[in-house]
Structure formats: structure tokens, C-alpha cells
N, C-alpha and C. Protein backbone atom coordinates (compact mmCIF):
# COMPACT_ATOMS: atom_id res chain seq x y z
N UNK A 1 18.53 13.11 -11.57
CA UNK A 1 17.86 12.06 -10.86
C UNK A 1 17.47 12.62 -9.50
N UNK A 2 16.46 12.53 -8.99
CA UNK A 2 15.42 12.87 -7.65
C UNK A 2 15.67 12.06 -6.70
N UNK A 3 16.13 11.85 -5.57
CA UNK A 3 15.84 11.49 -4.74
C UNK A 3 15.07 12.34 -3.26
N UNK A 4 14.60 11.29 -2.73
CA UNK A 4 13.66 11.52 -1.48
C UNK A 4 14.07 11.17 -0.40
N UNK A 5 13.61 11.99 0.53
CA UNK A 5 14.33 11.25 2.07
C UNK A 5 12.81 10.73 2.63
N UNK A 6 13.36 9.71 2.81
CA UNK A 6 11.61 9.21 3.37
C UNK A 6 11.68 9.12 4.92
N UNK A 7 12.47 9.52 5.97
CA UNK A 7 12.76 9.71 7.17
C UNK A 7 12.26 10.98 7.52
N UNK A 8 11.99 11.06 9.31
CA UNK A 8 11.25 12.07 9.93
C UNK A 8 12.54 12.74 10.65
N UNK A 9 13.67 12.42 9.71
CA UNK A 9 14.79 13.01 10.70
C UNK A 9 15.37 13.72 9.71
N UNK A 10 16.59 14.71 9.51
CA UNK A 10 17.42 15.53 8.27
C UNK A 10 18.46 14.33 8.19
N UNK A 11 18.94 13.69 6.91
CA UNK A 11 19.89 13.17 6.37
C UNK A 11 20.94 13.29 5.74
N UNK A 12 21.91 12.71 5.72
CA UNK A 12 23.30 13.70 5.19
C UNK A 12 23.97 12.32 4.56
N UNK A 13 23.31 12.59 2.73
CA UNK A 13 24.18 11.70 2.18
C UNK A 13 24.84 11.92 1.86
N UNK A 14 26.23 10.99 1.77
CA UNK A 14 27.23 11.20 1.29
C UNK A 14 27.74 10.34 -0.23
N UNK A 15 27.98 11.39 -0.70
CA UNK A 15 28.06 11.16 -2.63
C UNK A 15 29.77 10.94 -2.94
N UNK A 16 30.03 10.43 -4.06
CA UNK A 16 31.82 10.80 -4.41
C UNK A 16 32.30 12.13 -4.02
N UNK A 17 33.56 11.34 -4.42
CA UNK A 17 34.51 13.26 -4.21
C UNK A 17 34.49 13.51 -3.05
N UNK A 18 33.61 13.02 -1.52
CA UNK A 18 33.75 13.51 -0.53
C UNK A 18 32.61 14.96 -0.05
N UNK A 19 31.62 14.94 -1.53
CA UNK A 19 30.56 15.49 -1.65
C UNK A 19 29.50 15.42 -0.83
N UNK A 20 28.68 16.01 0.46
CA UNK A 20 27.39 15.84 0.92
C UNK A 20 25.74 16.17 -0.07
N UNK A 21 25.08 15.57 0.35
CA UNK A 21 23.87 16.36 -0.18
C UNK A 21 22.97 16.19 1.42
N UNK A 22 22.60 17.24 1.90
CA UNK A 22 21.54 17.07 3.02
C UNK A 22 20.36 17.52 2.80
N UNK A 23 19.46 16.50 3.13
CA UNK A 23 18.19 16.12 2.46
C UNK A 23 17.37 16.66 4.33
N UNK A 24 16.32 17.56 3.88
CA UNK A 24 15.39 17.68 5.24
C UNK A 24 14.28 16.49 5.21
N UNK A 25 13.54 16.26 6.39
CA UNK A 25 12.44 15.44 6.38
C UNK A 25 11.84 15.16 5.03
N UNK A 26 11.56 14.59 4.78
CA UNK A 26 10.28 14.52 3.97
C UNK A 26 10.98 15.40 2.38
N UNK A 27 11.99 15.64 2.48
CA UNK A 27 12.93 16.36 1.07
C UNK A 27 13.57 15.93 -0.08
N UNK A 28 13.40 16.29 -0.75
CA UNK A 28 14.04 16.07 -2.16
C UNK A 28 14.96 16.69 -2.51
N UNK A 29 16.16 16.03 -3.02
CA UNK A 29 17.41 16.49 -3.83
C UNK A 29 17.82 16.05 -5.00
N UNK A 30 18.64 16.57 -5.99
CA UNK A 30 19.11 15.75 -6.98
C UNK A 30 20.38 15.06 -7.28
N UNK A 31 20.75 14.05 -7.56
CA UNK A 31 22.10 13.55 -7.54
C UNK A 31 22.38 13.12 -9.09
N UNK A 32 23.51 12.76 -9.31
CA UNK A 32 24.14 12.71 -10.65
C UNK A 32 22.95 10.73 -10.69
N UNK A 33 23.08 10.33 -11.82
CA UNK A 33 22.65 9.03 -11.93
C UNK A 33 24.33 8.53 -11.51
N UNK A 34 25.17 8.80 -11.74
CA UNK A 34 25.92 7.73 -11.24
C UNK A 34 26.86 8.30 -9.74
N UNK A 35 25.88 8.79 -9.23
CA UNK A 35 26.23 8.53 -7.67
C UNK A 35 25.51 7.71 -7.13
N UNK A 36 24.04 7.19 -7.77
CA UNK A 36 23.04 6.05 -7.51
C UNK A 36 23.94 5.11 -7.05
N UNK A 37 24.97 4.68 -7.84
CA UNK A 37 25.83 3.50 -7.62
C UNK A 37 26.89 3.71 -6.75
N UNK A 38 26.82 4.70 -5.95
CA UNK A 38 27.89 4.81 -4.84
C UNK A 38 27.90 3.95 -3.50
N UNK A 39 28.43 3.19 -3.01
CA UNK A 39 27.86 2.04 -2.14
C UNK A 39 27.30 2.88 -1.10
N UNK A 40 27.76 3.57 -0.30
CA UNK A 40 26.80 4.75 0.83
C UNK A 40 25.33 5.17 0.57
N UNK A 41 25.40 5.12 -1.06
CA UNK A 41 23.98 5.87 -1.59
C UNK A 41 23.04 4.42 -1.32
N UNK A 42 23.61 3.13 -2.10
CA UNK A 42 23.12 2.00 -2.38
C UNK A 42 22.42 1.61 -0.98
N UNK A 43 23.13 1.96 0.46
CA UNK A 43 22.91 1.27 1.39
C UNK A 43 21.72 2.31 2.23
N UNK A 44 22.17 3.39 1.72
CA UNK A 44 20.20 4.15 2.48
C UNK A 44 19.19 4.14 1.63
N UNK A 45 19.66 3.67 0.44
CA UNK A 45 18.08 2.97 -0.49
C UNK A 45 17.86 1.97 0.14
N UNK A 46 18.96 1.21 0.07
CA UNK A 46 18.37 -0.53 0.87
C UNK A 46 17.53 -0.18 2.18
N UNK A 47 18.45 0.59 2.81
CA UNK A 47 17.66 0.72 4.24
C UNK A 47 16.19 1.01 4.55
N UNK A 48 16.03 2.41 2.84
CA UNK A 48 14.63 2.63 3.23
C UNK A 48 14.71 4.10 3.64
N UNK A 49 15.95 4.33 3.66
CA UNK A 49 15.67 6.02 3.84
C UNK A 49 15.56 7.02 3.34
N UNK A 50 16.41 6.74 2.11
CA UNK A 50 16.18 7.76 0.62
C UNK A 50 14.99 6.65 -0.42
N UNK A 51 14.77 7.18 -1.27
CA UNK A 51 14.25 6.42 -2.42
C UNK A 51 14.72 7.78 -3.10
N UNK A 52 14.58 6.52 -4.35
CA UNK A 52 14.62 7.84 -6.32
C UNK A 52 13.88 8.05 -6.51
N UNK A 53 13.06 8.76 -6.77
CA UNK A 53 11.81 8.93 -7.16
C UNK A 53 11.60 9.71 -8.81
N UNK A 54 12.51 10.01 -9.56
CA UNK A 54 13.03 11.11 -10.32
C UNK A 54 13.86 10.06 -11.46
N UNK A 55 14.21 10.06 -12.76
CA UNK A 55 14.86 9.45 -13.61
C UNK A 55 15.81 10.94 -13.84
N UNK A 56 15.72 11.17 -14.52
CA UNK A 56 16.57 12.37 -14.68
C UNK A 56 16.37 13.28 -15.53
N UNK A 57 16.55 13.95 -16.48
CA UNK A 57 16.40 15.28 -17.55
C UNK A 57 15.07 14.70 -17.92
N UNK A 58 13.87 15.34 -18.51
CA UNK A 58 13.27 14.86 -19.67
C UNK A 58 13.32 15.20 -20.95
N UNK A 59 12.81 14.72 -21.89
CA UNK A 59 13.27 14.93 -23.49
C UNK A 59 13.21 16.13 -23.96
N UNK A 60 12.21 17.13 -23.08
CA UNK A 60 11.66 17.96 -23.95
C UNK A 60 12.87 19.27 -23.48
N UNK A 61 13.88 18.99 -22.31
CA UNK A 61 15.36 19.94 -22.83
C UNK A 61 15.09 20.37 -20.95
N UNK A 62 15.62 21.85 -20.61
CA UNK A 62 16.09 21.89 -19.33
C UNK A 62 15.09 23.49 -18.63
N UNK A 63 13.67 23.28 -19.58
CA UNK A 63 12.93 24.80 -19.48
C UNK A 63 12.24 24.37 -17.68
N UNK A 64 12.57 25.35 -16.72
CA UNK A 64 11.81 24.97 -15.98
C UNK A 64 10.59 26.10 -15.56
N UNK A 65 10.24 26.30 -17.07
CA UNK A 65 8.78 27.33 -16.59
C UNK A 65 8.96 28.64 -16.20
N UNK A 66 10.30 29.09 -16.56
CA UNK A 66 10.59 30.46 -16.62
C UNK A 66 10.37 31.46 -17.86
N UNK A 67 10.20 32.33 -17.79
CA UNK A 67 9.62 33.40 -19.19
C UNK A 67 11.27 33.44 -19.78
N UNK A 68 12.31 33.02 -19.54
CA UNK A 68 13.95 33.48 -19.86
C UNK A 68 14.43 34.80 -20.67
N UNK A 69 13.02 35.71 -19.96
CA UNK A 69 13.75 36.53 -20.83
C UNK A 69 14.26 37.67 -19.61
N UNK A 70 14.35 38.98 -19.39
CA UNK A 70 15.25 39.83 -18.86
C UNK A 70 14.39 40.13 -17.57
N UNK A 71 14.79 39.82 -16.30
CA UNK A 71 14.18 40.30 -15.29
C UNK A 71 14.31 42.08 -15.51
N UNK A 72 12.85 42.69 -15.03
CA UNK A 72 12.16 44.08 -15.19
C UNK A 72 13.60 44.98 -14.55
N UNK A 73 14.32 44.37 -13.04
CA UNK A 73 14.94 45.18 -12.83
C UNK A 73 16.54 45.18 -12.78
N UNK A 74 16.49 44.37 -13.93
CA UNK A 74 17.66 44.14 -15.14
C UNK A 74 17.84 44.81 -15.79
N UNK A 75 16.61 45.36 -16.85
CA UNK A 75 16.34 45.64 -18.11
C UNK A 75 16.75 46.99 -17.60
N UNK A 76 16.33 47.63 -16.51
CA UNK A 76 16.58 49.20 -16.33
C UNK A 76 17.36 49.58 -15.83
N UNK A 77 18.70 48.88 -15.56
CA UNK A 77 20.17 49.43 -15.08
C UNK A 77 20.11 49.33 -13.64
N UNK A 78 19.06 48.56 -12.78
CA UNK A 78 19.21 48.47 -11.80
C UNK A 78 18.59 49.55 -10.78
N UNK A 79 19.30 50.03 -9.45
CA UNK A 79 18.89 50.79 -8.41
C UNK A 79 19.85 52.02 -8.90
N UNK A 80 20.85 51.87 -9.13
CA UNK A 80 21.86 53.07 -9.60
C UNK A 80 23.19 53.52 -8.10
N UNK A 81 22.38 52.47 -6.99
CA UNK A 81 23.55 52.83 -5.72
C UNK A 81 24.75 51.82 -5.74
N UNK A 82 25.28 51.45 -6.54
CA UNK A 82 26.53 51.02 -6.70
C UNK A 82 27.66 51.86 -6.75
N UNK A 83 28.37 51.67 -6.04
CA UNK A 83 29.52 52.31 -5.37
C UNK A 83 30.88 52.10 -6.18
N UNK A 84 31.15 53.16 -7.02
CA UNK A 84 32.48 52.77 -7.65
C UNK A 84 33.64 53.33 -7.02
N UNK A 85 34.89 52.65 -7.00
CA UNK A 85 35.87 52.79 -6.02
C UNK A 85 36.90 52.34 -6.97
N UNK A 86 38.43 53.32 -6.97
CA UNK A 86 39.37 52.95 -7.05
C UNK A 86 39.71 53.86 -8.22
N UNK A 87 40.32 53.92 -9.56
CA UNK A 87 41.39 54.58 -10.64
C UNK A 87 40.53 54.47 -11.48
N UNK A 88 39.91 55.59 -12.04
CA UNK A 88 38.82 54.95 -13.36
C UNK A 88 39.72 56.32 -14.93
């Protein structure tokens, strides 16, 4: 689920667990759907300072437009300056 900070100031909501999410101007974050119902969350929607803008997953699964396959400087073992240390 998406939310928005619709304020010209940085916001610092506070979620369960004692969890922050800080949202910049004009920013978007995501929160669980059921922190929606956290009374702190409930009361800067009321206010007007966050909105949802976002439902949550869509059907079609969790691809966000990545090729998923092996970054180039993955595939080739890297730079090779890794430093091994200790009893081999």
C-alpha cells in the first residue's frame, strides 16, 4: 500500500512496533495495509497530510521491470580485489 505525504515539510510517521517511515515533501512510501489502521496513521490521513494513494501488490505477481537475470559484473567473478585473510 502507497502512501503520500501531501505536506511541504518531511514527515515522520509512526507505524506499530515502534516502527518510523519518513516520508520527504511531496514523497511516497509503502506501509503494510494494516498499519492503515494504526490510530497515528488514521489521524495524518484525517488531517490531510499523508493520503494512500496505492492499494497494494497487483495480480500480475511482484516483477518490477527488471531483466532478473545475472548482473554483467556478477556473471564474471567480479573485480578480483578481494582480500582474503585468515587460515585457509
Amino acid at each position: 500500500m502507497e502512501i503520500k505525504n501531501n505536506t511541504r515539510r518531511p514527515v515522520k510517521v509512526p507505524l506499530p512496533g515502534g516502527k518510523r517511515l519518513f516520508l520527504s515533501p511531496n514523497g511516497v512510501g509503502q506501509i503494510m495495509p494494516k498499519d492503515a489502521d494504526h490510530p497515528p496513521v488514521k489521524k495524518l490521513i484525517d488531517a490531510g497530510d499523508i493520503e494512500i494513494i496505492g492499494g497494494g501488490r497487483t495480480k500480475g505477481g511482484g516483477d518490477l521491470g527488471g531483466s532478473g537475470g545475472v548482473n554483467p559484473s556478477q556473471a564474471s567473478g567480479g573485480s578480483g580485489n578481494v582480500r582474503h585473510t585468515g587460515d585457509r
